[in-house]
N, C-alpha and C. Protein backbone atom coordinates (compact mmCIF):
# COMPACT_ATOMS: atom_id res chain seq x y z
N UNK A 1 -10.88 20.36 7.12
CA UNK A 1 -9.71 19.90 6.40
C UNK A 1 -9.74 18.38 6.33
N UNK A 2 -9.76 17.72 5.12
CA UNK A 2 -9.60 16.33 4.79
C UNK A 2 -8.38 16.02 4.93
N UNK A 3 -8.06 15.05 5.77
CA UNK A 3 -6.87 14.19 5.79
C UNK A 3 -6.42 13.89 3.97
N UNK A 4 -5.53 13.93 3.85
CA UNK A 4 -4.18 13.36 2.19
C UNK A 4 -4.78 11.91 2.25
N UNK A 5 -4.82 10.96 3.15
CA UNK A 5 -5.22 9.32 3.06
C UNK A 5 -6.87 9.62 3.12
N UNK A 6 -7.47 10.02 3.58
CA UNK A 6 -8.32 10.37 3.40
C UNK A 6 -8.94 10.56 1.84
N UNK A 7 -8.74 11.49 1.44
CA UNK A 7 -8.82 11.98 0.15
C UNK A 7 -9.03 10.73 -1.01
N UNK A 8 -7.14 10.30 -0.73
CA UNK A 8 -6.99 9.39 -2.10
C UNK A 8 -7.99 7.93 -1.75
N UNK A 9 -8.23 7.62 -0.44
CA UNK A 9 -8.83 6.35 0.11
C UNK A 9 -10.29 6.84 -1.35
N UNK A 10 -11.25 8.08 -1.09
CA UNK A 10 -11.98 8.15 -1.62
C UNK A 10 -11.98 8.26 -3.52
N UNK A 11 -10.38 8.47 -4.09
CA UNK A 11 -9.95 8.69 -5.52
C UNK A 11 -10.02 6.90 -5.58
N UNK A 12 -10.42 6.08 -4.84
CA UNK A 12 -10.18 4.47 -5.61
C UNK A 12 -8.83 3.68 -4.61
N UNK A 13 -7.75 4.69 -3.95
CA UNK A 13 -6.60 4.29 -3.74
C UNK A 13 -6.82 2.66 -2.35
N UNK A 14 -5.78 2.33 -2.55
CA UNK A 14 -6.41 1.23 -1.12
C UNK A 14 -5.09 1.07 -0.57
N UNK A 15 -5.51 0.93 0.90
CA UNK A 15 -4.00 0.26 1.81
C UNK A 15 -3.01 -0.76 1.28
N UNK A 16 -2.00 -0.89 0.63
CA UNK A 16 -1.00 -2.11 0.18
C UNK A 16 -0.25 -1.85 0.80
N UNK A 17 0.23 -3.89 1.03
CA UNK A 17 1.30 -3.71 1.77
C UNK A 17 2.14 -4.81 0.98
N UNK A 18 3.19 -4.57 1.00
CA UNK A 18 4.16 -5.71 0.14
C UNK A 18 5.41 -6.04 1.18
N UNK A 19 5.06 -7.37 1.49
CA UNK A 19 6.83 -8.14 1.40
C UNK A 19 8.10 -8.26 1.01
N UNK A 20 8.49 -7.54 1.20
CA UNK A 20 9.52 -7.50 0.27
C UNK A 20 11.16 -8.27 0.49
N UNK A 21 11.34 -9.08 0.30
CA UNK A 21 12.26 -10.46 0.61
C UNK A 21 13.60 -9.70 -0.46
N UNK A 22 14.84 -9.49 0.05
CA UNK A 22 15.89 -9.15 -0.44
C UNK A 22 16.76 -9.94 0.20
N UNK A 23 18.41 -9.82 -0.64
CA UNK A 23 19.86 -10.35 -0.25
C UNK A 23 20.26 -9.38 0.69
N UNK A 24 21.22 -9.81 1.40
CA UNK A 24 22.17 -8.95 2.22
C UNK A 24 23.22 -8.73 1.57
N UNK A 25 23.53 -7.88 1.40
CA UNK A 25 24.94 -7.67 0.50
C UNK A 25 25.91 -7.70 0.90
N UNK A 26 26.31 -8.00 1.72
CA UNK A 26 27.44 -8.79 2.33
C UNK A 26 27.65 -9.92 2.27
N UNK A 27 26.36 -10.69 2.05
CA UNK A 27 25.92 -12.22 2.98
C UNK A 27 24.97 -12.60 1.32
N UNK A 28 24.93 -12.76 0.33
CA UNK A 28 24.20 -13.22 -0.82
C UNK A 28 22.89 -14.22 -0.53
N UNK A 29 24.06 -15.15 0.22
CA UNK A 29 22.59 -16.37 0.91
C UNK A 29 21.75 -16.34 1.40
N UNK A 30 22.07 -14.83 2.60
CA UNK A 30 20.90 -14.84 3.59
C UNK A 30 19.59 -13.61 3.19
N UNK A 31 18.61 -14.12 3.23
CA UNK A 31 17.49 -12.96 3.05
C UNK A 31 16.88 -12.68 4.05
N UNK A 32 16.76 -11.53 4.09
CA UNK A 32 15.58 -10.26 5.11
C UNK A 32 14.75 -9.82 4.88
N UNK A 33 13.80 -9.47 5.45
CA UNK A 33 12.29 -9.37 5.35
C UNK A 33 12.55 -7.60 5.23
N UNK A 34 11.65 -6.65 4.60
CA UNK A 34 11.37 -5.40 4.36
C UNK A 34 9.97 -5.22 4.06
N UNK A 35 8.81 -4.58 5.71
CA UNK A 35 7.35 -4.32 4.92
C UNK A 35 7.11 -2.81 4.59
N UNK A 36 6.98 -2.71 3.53
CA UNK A 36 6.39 -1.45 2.71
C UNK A 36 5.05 -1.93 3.25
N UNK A 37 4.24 0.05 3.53
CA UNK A 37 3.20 0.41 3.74
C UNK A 37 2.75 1.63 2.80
N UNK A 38 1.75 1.50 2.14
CA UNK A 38 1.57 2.79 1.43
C UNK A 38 -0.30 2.94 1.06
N UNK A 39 -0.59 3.65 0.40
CA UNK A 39 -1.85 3.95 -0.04
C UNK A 39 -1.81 3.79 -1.96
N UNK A 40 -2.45 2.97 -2.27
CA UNK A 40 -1.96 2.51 -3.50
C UNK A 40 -2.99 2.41 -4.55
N UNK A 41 -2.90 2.33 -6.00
CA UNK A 41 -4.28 2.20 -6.94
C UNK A 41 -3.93 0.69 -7.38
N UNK A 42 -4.64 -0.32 -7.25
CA UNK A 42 -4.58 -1.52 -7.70
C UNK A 42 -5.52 -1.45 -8.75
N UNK A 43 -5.25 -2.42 -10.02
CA UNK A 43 -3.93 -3.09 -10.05
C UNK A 43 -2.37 -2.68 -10.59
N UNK A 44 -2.91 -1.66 -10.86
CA UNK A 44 -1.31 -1.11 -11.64
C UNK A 44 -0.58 -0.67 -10.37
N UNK A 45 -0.63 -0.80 -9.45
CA UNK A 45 0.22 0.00 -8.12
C UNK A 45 1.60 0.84 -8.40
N UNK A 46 1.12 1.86 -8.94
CA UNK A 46 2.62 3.31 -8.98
C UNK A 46 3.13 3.28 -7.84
N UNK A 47 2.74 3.49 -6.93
CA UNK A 47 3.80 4.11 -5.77
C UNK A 47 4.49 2.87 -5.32
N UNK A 48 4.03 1.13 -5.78
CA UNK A 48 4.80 0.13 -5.57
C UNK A 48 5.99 0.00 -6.68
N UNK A 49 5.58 0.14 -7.71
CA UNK A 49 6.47 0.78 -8.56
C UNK A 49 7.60 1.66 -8.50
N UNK A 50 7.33 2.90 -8.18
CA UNK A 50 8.19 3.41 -8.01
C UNK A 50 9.01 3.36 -6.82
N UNK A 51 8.67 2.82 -5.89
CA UNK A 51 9.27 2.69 -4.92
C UNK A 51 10.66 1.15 -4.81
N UNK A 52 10.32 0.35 -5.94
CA UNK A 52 10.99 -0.46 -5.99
C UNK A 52 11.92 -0.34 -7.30
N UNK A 53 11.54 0.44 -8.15
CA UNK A 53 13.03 1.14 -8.94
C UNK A 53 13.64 2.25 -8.13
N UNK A 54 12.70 3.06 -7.21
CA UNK A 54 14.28 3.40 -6.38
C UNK A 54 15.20 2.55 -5.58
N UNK A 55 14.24 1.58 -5.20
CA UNK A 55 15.10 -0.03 -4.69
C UNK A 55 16.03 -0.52 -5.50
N UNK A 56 15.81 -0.83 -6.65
CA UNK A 56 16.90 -1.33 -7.79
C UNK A 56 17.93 -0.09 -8.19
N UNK A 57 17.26 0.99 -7.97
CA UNK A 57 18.90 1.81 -8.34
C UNK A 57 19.69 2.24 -7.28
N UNK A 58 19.14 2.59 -5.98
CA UNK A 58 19.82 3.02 -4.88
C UNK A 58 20.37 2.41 -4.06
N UNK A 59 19.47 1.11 -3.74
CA UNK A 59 20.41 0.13 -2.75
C UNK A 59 20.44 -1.14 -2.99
N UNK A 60 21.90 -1.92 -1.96
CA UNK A 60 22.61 -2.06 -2.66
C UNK A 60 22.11 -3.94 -2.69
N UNK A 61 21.19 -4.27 -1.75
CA UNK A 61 20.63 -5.70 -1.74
C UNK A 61 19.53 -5.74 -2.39
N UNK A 62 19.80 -6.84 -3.10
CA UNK A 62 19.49 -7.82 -4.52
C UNK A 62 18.09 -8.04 -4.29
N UNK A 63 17.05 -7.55 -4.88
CA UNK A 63 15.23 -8.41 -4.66
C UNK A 63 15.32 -9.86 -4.71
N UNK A 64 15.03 -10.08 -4.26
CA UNK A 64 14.78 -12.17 -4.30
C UNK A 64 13.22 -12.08 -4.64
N UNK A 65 12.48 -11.53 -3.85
CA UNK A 65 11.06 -11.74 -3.86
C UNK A 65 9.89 -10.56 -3.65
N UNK A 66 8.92 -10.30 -4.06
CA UNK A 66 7.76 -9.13 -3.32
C UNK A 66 6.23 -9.65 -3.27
N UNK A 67 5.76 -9.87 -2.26
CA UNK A 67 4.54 -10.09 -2.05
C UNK A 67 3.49 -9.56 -1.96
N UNK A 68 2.63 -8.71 -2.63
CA UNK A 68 1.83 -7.87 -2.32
C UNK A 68 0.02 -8.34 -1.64
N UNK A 69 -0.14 -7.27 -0.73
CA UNK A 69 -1.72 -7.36 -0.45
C UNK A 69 -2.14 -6.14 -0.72
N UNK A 70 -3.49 -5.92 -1.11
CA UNK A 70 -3.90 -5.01 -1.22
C UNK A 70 -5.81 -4.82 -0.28
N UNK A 71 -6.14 -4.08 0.12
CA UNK A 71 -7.32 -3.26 0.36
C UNK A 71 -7.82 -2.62 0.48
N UNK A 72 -8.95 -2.29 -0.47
CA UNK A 72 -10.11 -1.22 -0.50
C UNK A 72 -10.57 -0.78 0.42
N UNK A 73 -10.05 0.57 1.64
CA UNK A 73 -10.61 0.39 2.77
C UNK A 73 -12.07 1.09 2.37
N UNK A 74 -12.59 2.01 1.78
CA UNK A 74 -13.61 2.88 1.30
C UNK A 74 -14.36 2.10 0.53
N UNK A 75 -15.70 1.14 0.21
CA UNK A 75 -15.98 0.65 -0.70
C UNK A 75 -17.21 1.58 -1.19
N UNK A 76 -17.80 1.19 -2.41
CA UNK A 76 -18.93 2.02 -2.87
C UNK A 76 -20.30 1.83 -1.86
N UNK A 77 -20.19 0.36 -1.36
CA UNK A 77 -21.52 0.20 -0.60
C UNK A 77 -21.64 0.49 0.74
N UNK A 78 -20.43 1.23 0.84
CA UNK A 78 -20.41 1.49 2.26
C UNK A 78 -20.36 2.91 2.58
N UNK A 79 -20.66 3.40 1.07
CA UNK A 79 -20.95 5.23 1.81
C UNK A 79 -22.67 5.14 1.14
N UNK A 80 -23.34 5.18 1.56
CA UNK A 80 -24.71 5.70 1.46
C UNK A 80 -25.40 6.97 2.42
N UNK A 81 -26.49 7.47 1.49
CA UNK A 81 -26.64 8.76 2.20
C UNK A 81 -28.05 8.33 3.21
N UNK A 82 -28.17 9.16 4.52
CA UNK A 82 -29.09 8.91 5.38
C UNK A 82 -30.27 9.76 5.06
N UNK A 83 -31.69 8.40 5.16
CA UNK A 83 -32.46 9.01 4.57
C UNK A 83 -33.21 9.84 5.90
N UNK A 84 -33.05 9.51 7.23
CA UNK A 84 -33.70 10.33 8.34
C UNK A 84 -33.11 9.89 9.50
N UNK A 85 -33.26 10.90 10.33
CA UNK A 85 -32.30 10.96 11.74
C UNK A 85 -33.28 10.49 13.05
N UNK A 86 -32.88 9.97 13.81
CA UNK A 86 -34.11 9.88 14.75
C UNK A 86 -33.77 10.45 16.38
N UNK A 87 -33.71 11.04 17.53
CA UNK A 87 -33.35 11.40 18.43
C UNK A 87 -34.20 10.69 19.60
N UNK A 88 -32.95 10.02 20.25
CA UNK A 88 -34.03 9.44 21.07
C UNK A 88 -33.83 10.26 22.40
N UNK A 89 -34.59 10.21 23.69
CA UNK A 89 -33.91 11.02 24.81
C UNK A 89 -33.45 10.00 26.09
């Protein structure tokens, strides 16, 4: 059984993480830090996407800012197939 992160790591997806700097809604002036963690397709990032229009419709402090990183943990040059095994004793 393949791990779900697993899987998408190998569909292209990569670890993002975004900053996400909002208002307090009580407090307008003061901002708070929020880190989103997800498995993501850069550069169009959907699940950053969607995750931040459920931010804009559901709750109730204001975006000020979002910072994103992103990484490829799976790269192409790093799966190669083995051409022979050796056993030592």
């Amino acid at each position: 059984m393949v791990s779900v992160a697993f899987r998408r790591q190998l569909e292209g997806y990569g670890l993002t993480t975004a900053s996400i700097l909002y208002r307090l809604p009580d407090h307008p002036a003061v901002l708070q830090t929020y880190i989103w963690q997800e498995y993501d397709l850069a550069p169009v990032f959907p699940e950053l996407h969607k995750f931040l229009a459920f931010w804009r419709d559901r709750l109730e402090g204001a975006l000020h800012s979002v910072t994103v990183s992103h990484s490829g943990l799976i790269k192409p040059a790093e799966l190669r197939a083995v051409g022979q095994e050796f056993l030592l004793h």
